[in-house]
PDB file of N, CA and C in Angstrom:
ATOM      1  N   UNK A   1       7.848  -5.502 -26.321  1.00  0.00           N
ATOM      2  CA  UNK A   1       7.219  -6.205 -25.246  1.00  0.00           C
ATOM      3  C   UNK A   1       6.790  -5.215 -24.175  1.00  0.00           C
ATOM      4  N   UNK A   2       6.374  -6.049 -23.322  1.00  0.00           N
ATOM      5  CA  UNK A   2       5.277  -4.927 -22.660  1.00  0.00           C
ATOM      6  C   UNK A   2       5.641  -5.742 -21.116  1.00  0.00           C
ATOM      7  N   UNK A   3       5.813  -4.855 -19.890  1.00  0.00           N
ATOM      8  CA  UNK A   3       5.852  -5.268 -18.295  1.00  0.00           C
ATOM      9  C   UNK A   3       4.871  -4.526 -17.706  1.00  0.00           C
ATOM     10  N   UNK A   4       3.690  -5.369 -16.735  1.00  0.00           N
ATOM     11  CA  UNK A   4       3.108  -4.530 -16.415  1.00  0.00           C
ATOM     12  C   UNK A   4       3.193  -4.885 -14.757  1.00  0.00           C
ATOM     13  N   UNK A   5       2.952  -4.218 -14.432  1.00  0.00           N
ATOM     14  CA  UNK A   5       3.589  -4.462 -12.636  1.00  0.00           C
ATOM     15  C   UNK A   5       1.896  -4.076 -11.858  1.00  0.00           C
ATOM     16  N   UNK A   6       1.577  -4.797 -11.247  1.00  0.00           N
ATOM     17  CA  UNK A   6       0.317  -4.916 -10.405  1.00  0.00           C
ATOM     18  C   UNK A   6       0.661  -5.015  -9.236  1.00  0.00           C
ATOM     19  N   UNK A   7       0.149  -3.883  -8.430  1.00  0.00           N
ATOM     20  CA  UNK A   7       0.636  -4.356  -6.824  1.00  0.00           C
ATOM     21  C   UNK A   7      -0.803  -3.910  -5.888  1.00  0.00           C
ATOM     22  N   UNK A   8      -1.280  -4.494  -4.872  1.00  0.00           N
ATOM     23  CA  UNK A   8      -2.501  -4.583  -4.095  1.00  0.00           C
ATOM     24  C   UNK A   8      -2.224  -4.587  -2.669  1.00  0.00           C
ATOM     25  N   UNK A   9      -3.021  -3.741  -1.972  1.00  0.00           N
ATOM     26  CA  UNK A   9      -2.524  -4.526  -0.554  1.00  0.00           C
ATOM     27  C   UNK A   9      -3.043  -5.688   0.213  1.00  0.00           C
ATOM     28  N   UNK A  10      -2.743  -6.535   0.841  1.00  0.00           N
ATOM     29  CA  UNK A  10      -2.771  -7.202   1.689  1.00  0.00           C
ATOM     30  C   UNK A  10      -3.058  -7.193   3.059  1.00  0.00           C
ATOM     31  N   UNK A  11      -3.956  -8.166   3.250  1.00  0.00           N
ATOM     32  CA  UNK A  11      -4.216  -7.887   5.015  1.00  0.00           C
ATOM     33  C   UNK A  11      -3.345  -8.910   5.638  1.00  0.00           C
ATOM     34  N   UNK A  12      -3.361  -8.349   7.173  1.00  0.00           N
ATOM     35  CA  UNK A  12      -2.197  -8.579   7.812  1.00  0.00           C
ATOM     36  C   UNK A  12      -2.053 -10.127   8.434  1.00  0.00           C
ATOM     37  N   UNK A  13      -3.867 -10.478   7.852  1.00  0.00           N
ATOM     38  CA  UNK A  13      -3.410 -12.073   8.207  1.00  0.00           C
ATOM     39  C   UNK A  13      -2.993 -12.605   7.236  1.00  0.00           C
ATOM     40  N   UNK A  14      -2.431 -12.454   6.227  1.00  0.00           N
ATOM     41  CA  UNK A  14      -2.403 -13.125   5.325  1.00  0.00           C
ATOM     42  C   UNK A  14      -0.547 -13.026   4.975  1.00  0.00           C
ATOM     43  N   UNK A  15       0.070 -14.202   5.189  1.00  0.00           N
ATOM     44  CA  UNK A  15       1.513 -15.010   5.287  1.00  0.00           C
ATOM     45  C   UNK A  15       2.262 -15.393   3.972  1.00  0.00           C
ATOM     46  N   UNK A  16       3.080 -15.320   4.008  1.00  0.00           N
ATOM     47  CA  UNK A  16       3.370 -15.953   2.820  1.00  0.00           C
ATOM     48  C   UNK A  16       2.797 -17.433   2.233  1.00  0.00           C
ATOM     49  N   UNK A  17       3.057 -18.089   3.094  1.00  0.00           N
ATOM     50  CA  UNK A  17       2.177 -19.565   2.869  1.00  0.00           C
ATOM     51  C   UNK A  17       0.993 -19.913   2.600  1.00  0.00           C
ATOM     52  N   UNK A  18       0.014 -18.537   3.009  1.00  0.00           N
ATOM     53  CA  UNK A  18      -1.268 -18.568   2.543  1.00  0.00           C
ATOM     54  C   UNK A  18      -1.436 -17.870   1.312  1.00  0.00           C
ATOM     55  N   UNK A  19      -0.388 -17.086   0.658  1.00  0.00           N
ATOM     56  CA  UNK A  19      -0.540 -16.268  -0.335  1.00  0.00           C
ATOM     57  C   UNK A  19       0.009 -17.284  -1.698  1.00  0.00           C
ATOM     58  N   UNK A  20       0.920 -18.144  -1.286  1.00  0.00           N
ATOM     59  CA  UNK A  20       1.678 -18.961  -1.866  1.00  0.00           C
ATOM     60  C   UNK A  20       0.488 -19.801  -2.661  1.00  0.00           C
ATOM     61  N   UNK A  21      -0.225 -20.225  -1.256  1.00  0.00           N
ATOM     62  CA  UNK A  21      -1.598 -21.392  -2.227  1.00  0.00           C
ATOM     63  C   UNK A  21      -2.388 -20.710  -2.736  1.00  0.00           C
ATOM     64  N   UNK A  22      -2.724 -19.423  -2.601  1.00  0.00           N
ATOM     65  CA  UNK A  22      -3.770 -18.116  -3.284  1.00  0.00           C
ATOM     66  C   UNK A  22      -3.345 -18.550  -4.940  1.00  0.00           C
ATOM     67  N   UNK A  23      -2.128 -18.136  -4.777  1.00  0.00           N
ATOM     68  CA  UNK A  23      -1.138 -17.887  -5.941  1.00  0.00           C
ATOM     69  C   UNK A  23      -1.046 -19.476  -6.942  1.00  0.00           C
ATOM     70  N   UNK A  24      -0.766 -20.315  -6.300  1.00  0.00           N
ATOM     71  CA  UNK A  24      -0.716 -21.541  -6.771  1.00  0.00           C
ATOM     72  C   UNK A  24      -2.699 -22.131  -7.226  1.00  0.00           C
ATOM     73  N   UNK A  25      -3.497 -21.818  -6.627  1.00  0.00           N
ATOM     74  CA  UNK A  25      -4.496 -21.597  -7.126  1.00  0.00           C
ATOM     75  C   UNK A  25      -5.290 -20.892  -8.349  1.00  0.00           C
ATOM     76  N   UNK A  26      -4.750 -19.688  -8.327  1.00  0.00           N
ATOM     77  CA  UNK A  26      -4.835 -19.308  -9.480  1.00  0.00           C
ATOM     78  C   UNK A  26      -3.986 -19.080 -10.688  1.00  0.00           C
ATOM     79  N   UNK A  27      -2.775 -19.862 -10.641  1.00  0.00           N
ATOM     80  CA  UNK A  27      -2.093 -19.978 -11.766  1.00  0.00           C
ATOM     81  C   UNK A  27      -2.539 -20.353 -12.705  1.00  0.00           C
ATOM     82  N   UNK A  28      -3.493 -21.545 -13.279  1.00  0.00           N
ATOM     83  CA  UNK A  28      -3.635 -22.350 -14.354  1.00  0.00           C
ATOM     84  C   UNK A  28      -4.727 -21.128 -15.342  1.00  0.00           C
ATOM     85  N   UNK A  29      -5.086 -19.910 -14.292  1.00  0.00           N
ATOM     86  CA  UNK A  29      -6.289 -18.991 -15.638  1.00  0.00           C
ATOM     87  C   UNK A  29      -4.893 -18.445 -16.292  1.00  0.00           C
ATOM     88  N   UNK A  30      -3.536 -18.582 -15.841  1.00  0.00           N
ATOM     89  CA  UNK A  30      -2.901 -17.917 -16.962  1.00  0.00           C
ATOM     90  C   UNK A  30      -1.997 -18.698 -17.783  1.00  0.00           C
ATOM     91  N   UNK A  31      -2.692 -19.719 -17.654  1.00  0.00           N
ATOM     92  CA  UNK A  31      -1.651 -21.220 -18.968  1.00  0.00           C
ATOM     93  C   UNK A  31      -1.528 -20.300 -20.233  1.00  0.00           C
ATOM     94  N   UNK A  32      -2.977 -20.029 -20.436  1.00  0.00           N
ATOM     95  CA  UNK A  32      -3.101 -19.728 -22.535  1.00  0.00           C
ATOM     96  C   UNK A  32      -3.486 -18.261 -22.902  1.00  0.00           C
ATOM     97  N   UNK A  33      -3.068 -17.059 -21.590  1.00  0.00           N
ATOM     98  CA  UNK A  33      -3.530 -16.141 -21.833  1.00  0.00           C
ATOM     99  C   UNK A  33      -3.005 -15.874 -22.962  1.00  0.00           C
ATOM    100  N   UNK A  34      -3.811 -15.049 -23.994  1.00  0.00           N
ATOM    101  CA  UNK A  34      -2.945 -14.672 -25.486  1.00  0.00           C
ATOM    102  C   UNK A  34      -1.922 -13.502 -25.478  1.00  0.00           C
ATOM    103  N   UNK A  35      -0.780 -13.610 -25.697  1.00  0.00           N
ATOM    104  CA  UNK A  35       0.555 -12.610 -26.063  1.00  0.00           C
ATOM    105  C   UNK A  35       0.723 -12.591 -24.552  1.00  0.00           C
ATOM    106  N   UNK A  36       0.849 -13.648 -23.377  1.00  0.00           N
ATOM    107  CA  UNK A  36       1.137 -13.567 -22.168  1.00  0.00           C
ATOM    108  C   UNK A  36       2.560 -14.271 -21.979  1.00  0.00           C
ATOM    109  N   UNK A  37       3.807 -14.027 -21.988  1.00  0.00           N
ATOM    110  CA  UNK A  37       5.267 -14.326 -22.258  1.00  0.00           C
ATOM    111  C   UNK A  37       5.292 -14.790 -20.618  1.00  0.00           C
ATOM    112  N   UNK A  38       5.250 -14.194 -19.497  1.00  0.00           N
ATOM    113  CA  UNK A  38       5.295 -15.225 -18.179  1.00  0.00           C
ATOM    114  C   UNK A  38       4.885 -13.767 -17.466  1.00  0.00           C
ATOM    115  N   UNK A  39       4.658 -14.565 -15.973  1.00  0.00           N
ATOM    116  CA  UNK A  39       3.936 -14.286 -14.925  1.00  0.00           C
ATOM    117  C   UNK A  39       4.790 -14.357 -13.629  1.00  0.00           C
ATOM    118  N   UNK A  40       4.818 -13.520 -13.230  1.00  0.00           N
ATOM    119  CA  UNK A  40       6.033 -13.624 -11.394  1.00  0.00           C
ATOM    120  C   UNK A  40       4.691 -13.041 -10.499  1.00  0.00           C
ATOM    121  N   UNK A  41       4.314 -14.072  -9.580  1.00  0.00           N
ATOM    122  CA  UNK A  41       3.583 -13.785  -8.430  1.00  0.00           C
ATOM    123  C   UNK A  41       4.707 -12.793  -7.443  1.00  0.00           C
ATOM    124  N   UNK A  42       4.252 -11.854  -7.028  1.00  0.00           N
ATOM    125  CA  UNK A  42       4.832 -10.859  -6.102  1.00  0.00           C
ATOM    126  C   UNK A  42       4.484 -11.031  -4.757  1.00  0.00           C
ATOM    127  N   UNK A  43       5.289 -10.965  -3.788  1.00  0.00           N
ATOM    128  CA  UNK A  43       4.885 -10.483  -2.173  1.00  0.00           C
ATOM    129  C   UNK A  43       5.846  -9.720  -1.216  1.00  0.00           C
ATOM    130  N   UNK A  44       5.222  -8.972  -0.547  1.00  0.00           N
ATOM    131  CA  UNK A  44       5.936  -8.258   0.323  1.00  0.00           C
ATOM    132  C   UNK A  44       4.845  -7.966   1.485  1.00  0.00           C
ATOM    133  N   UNK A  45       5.088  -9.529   2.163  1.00  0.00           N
ATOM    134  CA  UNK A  45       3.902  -9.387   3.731  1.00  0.00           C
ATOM    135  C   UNK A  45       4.462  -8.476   4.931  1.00  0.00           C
ATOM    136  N   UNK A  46       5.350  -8.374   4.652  1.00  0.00           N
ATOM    137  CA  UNK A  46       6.075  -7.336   5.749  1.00  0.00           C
ATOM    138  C   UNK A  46       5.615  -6.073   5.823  1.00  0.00           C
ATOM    139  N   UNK A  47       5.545  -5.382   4.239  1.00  0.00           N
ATOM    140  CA  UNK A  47       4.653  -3.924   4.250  1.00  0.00           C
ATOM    141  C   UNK A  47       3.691  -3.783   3.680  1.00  0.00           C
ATOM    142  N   UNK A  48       2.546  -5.287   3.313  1.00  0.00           N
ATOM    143  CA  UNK A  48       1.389  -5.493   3.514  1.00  0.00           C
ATOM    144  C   UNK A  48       1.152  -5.018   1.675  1.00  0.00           C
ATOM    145  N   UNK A  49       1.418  -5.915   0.894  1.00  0.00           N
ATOM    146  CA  UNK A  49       1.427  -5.695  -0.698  1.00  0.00           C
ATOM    147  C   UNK A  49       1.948  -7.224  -1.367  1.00  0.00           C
ATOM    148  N   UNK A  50       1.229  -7.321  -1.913  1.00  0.00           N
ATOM    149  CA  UNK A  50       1.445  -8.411  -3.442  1.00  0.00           C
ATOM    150  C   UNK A  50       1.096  -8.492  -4.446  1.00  0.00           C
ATOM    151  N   UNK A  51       1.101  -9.006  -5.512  1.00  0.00           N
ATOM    152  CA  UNK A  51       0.786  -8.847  -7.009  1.00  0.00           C
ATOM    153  C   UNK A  51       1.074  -9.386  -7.813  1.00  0.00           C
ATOM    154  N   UNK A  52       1.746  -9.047  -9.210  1.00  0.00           N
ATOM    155  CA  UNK A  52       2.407  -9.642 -10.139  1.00  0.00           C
ATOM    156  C   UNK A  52       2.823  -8.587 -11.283  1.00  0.00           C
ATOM    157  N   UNK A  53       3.772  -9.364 -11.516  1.00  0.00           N
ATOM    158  CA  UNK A  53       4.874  -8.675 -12.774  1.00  0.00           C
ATOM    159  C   UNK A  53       4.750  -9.688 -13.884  1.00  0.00           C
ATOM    160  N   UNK A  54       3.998  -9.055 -15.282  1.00  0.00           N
ATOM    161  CA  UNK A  54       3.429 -10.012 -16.467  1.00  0.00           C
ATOM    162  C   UNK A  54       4.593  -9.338 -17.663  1.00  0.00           C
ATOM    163  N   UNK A  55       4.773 -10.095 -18.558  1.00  0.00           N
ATOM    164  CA  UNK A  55       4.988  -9.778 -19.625  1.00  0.00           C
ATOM    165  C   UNK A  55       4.543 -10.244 -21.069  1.00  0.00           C
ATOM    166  N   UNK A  56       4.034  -9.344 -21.776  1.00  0.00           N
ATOM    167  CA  UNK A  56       3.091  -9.307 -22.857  1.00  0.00           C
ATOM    168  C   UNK A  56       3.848  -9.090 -23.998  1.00  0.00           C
ATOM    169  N   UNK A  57       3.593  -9.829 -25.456  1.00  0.00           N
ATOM    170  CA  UNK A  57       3.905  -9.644 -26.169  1.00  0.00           C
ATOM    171  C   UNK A  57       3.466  -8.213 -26.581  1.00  0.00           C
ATOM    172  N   UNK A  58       2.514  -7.803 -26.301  1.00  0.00           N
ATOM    173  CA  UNK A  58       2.201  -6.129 -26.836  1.00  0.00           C
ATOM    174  C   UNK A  58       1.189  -5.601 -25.904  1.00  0.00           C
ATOM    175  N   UNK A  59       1.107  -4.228 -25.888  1.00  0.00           N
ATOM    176  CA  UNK A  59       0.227  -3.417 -25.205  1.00  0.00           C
ATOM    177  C   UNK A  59      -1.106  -3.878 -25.594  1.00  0.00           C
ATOM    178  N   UNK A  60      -1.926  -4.248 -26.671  1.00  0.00           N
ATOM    179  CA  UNK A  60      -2.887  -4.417 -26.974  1.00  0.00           C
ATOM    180  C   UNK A  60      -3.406  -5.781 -26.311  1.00  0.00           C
ATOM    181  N   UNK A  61      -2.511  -6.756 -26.232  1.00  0.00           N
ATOM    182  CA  UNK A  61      -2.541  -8.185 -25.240  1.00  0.00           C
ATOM    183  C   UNK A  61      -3.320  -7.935 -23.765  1.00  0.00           C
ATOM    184  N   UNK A  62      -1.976  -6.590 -23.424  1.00  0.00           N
ATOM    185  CA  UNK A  62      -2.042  -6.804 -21.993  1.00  0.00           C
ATOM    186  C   UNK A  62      -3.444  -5.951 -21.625  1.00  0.00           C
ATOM    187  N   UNK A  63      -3.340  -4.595 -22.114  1.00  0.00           N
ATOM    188  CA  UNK A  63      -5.208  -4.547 -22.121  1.00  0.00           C
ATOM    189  C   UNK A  63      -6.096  -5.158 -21.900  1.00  0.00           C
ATOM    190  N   UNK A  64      -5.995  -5.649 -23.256  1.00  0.00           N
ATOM    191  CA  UNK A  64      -7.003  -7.406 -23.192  1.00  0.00           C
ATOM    192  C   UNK A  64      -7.133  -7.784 -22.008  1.00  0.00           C
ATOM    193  N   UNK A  65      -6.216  -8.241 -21.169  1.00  0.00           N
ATOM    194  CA  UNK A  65      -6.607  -8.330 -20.570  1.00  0.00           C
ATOM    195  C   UNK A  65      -6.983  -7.895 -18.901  1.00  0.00           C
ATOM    196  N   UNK A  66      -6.381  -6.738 -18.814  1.00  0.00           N
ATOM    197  CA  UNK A  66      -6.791  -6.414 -17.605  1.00  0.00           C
ATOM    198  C   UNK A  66      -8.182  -5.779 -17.547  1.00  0.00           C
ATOM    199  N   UNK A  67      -8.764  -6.365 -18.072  1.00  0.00           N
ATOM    200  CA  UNK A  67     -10.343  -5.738 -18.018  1.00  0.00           C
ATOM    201  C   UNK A  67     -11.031  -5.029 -16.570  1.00  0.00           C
ATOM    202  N   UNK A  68     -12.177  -4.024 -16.685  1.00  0.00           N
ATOM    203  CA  UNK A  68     -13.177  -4.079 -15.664  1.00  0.00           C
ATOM    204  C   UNK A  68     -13.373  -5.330 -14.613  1.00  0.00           C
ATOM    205  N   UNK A  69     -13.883  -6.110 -15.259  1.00  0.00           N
ATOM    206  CA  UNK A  69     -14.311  -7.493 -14.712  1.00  0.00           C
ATOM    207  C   UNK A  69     -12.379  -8.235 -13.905  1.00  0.00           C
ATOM    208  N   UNK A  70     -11.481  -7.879 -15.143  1.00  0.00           N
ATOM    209  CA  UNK A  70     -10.398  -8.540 -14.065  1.00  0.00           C
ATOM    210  C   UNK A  70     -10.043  -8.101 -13.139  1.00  0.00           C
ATOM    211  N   UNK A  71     -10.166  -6.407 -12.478  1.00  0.00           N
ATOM    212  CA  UNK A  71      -9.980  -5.399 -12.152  1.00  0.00           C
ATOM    213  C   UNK A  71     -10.709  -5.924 -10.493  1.00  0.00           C
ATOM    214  N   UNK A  72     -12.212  -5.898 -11.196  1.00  0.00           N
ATOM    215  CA  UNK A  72     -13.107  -6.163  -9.935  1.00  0.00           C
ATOM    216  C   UNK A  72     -12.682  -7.563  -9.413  1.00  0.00           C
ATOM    217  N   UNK A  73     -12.327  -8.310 -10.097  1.00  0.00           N
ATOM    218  CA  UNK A  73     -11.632 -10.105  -9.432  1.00  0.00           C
ATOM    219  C   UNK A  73     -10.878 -10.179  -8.680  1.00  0.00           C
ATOM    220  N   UNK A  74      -9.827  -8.834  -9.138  1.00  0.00           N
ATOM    221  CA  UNK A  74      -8.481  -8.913  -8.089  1.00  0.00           C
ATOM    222  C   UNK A  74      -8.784  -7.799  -6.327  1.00  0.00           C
ATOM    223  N   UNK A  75      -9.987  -7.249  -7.226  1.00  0.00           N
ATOM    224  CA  UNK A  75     -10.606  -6.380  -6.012  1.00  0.00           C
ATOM    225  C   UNK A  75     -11.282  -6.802  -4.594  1.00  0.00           C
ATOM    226  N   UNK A  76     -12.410  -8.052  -4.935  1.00  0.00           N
ATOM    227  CA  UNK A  76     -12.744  -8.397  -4.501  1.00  0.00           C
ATOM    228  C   UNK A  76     -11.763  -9.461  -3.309  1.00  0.00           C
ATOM    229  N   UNK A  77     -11.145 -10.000  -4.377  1.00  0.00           N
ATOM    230  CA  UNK A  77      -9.934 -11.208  -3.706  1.00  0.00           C
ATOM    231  C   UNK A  77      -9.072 -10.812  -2.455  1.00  0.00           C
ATOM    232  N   UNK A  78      -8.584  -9.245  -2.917  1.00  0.00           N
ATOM    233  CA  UNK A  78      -7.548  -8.926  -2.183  1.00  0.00           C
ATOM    234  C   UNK A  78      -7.817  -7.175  -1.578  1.00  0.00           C
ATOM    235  N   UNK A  79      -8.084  -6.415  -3.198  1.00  0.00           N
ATOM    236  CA  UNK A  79      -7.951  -4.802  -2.989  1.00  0.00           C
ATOM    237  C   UNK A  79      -8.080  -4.666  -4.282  1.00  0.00           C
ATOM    238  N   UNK A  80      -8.244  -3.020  -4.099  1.00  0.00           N
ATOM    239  CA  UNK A  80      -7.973  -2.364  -5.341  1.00  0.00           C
ATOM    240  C   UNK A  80      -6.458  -2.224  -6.135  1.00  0.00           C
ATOM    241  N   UNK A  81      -6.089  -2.835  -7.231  1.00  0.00           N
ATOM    242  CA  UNK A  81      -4.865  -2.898  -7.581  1.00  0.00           C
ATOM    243  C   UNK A  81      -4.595  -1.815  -8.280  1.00  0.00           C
ATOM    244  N   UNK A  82      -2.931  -1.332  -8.446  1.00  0.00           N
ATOM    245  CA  UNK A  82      -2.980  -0.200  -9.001  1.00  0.00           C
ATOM    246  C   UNK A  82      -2.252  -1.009 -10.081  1.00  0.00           C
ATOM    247  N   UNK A  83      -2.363  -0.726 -11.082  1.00  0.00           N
ATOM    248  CA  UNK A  83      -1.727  -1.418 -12.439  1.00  0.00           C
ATOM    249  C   UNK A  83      -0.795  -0.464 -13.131  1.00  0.00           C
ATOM    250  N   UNK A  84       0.440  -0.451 -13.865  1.00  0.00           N
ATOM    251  CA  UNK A  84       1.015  -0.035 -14.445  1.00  0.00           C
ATOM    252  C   UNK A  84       1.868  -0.073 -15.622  1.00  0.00           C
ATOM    253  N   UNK A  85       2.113  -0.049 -16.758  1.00  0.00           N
ATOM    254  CA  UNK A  85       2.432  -0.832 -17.888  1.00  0.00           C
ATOM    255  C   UNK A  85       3.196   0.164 -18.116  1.00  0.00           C
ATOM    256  N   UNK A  86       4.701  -0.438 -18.765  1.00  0.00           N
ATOM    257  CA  UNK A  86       6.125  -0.264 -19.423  1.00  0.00           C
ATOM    258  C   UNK A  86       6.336  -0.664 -20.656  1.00  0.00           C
ATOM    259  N   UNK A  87       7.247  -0.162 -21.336  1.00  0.00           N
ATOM    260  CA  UNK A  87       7.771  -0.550 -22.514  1.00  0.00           C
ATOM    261  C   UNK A  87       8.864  -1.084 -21.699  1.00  0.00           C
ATOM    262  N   UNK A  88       9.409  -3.064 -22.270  1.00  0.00           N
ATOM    263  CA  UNK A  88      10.202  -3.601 -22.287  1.00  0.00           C
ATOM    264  C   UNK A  88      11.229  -3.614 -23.638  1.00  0.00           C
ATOM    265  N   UNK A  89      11.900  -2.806 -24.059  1.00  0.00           N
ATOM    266  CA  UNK A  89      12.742  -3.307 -25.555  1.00  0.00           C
ATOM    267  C   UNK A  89      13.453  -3.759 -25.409  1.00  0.00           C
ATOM    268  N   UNK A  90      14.622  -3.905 -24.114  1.00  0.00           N
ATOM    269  CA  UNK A  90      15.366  -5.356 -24.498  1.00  0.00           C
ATOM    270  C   UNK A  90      15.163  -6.386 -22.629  1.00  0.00           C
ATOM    271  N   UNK A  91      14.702  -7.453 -22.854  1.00  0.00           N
ATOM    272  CA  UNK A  91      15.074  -8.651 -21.827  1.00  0.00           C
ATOM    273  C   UNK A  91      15.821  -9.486 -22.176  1.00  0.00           C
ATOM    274  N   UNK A  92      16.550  -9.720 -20.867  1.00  0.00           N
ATOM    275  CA  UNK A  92      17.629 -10.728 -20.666  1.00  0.00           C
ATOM    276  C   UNK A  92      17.018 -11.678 -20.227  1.00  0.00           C
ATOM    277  N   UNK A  93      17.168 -13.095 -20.882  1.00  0.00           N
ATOM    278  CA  UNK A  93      16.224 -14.522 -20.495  1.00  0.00           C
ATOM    279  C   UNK A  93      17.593 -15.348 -20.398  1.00  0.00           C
ATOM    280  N   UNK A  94      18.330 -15.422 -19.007  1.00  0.00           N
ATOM    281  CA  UNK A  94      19.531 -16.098 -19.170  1.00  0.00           C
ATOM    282  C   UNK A  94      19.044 -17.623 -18.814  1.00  0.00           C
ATOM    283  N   UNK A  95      18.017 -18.341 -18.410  1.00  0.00           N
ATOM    284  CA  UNK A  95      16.971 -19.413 -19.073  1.00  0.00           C
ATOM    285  C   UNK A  95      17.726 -19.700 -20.562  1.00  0.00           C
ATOM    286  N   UNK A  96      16.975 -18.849 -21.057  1.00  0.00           N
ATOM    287  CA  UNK A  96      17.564 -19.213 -22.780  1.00  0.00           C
ATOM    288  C   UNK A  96      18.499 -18.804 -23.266  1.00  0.00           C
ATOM    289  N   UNK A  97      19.113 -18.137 -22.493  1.00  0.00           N
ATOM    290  CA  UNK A  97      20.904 -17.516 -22.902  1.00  0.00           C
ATOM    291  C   UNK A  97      21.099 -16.771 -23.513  1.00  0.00           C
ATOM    292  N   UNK A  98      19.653 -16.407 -23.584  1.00  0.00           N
ATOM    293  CA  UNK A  98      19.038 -14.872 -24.959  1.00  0.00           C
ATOM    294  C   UNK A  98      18.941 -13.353 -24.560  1.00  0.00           C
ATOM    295  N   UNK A  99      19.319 -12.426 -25.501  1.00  0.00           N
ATOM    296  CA  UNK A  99      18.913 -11.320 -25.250  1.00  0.00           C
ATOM    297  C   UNK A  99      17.569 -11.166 -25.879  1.00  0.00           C
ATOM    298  N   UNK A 100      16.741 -10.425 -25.786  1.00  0.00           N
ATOM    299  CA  UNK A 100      14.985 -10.388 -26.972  1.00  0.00           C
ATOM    300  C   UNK A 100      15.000  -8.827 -26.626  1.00  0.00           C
ATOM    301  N   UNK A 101      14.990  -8.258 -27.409  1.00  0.00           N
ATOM    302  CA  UNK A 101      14.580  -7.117 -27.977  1.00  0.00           C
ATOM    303  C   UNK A 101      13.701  -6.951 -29.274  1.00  0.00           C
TER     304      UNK A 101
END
């Protein structure tokens, strides 16, 4: 599995509560992304940064999709994001009481 951590900055008007409905707004483009395992909206308005932490069934998924075009979406919206992708081999989903490796 694959973690990829996206973080952007934020301007200083922007609150948690307004980032919250940003966020709640654009949740539903990631119902059916393909090999997309879940999504954690990120914030930290205090030192002016938010984002998200994805996890992908594989590197080739998460590619997929961070395209040019998704690149420029999150650019426009907010900033330039810096993106970064990990090897996950084992998560703890205590949800499902599972280890997944």
């Amino acid at each position: 599995m694959i973690t990829v951590l996206v973080k952007f900055k934020i301007s200083d008007e922007l609150n948690l509560k307004t980032l919250k409905e940003k966020f709640i707004e654009t949740s539903v483009l990631y119902v059916d992304v393909e090999g997309l395992l879940r999504k954690n909206y990120i914030a930290d308005t205090e030192n002016g940064f938010a984002g998200g932490v994805y996890t992908f069934s594989t590197i080739e998924n998460a590619k997929k999709w961070f395209t040019e075009d998704r690149i420029k979406w999150i650019t426009e919206r907010f900033s330039k994001p810096e993106i970064e992708y990990y090897e996950s081999p084992v998560i703890v989903d205590n949800e499902k009481n599972k280890i997944i490796s």
